[in-house]
Protein backbone atom coordinates (compact mmCIF):
# COMPACT_ATOMS: atom_id res chain seq x y z
CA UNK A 1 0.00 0.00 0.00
CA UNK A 2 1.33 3.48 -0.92
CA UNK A 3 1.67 5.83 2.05
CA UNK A 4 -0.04 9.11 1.91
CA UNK A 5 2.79 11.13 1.40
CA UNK A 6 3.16 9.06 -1.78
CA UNK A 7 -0.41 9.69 -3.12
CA UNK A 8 -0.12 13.00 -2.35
CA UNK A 9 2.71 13.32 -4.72
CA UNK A 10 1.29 11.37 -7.34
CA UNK A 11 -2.11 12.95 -7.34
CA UNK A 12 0.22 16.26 -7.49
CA UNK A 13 1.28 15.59 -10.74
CA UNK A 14 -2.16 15.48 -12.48
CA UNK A 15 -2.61 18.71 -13.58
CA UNK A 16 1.46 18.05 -15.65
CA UNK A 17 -0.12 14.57 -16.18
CA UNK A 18 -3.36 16.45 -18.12
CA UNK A 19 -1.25 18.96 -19.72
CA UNK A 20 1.67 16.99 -21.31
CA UNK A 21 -1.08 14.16 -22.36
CA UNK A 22 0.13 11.90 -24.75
CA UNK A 23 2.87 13.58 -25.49
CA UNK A 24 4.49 12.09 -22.63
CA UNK A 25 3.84 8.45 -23.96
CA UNK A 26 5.08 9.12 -27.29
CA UNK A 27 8.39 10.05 -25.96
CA UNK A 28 8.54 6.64 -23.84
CA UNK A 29 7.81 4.52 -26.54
CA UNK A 30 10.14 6.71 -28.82
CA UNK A 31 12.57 5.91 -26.46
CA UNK A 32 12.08 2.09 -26.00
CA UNK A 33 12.13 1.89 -29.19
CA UNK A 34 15.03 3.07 -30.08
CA UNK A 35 17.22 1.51 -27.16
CA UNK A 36 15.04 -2.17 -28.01
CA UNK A 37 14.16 -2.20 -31.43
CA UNK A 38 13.34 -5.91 -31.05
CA UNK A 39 10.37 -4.71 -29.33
CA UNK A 40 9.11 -3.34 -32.42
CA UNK A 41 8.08 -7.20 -33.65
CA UNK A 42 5.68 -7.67 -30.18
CA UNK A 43 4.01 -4.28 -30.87
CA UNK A 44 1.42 -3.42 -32.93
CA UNK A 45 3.34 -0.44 -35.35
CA UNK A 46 0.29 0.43 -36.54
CA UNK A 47 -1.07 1.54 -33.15
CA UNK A 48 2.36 3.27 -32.87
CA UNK A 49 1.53 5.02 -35.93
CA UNK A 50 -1.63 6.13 -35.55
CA UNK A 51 -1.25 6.96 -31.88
CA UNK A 52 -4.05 4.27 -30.26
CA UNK A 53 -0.87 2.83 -28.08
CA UNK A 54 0.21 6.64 -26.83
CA UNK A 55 -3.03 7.41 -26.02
CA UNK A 56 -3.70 4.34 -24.23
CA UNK A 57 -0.92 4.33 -22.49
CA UNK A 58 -1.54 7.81 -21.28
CA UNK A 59 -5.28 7.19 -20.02
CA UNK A 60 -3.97 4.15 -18.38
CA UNK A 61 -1.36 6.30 -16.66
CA UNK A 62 -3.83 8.62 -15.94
CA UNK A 63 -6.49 6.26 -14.39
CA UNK A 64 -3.87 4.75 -12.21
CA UNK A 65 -2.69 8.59 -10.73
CA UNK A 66 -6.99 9.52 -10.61
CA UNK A 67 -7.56 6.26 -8.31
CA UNK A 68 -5.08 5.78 -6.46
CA UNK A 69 -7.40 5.91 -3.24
CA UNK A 70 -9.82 3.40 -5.43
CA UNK A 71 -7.70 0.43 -6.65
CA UNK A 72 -10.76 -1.52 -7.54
CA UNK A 73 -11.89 0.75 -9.98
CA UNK A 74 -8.61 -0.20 -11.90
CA UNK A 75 -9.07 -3.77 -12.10
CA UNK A 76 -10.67 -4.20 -14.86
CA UNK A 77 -7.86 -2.62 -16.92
CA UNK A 78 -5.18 -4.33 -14.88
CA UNK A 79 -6.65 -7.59 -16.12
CA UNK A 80 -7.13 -6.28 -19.50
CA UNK A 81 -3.35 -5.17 -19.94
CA UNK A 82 -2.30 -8.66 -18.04
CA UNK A 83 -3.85 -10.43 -20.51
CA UNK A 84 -2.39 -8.92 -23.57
CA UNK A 85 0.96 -8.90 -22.04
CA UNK A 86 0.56 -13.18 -20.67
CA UNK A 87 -0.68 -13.78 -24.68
CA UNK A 88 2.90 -12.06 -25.65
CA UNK A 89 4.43 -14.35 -23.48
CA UNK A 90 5.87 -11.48 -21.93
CA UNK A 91 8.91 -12.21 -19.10
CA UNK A 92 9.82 -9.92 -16.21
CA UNK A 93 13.10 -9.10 -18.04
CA UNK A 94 11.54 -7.44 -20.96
CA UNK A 95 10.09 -4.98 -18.34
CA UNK A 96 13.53 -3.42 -18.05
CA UNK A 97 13.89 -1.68 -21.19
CA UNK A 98 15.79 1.50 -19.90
C-alpha cells in the first residue's frame, strides 16, 4: 500500500499529467524503441503510428494517478493489460527496457 505522502505526490502531478497528455507516452515509446528495437516485432506499429498505443498508455497512466485511493476501480484494466501482455508471453526481463 502506498503511504499518503506518496499519493499526495502522485495525485500532485495530475494537472502536468493532463497537460503533457500523450505527449508524454510518445516520448517513452520513442525511447524504448530506439534503445530495443526488437520490441518493435511484439508491438502493434500500426497503433504506434496512428497513436491508439500513446493514447492508451496515457489514459492508463492517468487512471492509475486519478484512483489511487480506489484500486478496484482499476481492475478491470489491470486484467485487460495482463492479458495482452501473458498472450505475448511477456517475461519480467523485458520490463527493463531503460
Amino acid at each position: 500500500m502506498l503511504d499518503a505522502q506518496t499519493i499526495a505526490t502522485v495525485k500532485a502531478t495530475i494537472p502536468l499529467l493532463v497537460e503533457t497528455g500523450p505527449k508524454l507516452t510518445a516520448h517513452f515509446y520513442d525511447r524504448m524503441f530506439a534503445h530495443n528495437p526488437e520490441l518493435k516485432e511484439i508491438f502493434n506499429m500500426s497503433n504506434q503510428r496512428n497513436g491508439d498505443q500513446r493514447e492508451a498508455l496515457f489514459n492508463a497512466i492517468a487512471a492509475y494517478a486519478s484512483n489511487l485511493e480506489n484500486l478496484p476501480a482499476l481492475l478491470p484494466a489491470v486484467e485487460k493489460i495482463a492479458q495482452k501482455h501473458t498472450s505475448f508471453q511477456i517475461q519480467p526481463e523485458q520490463y527493463n527496457i531503460c
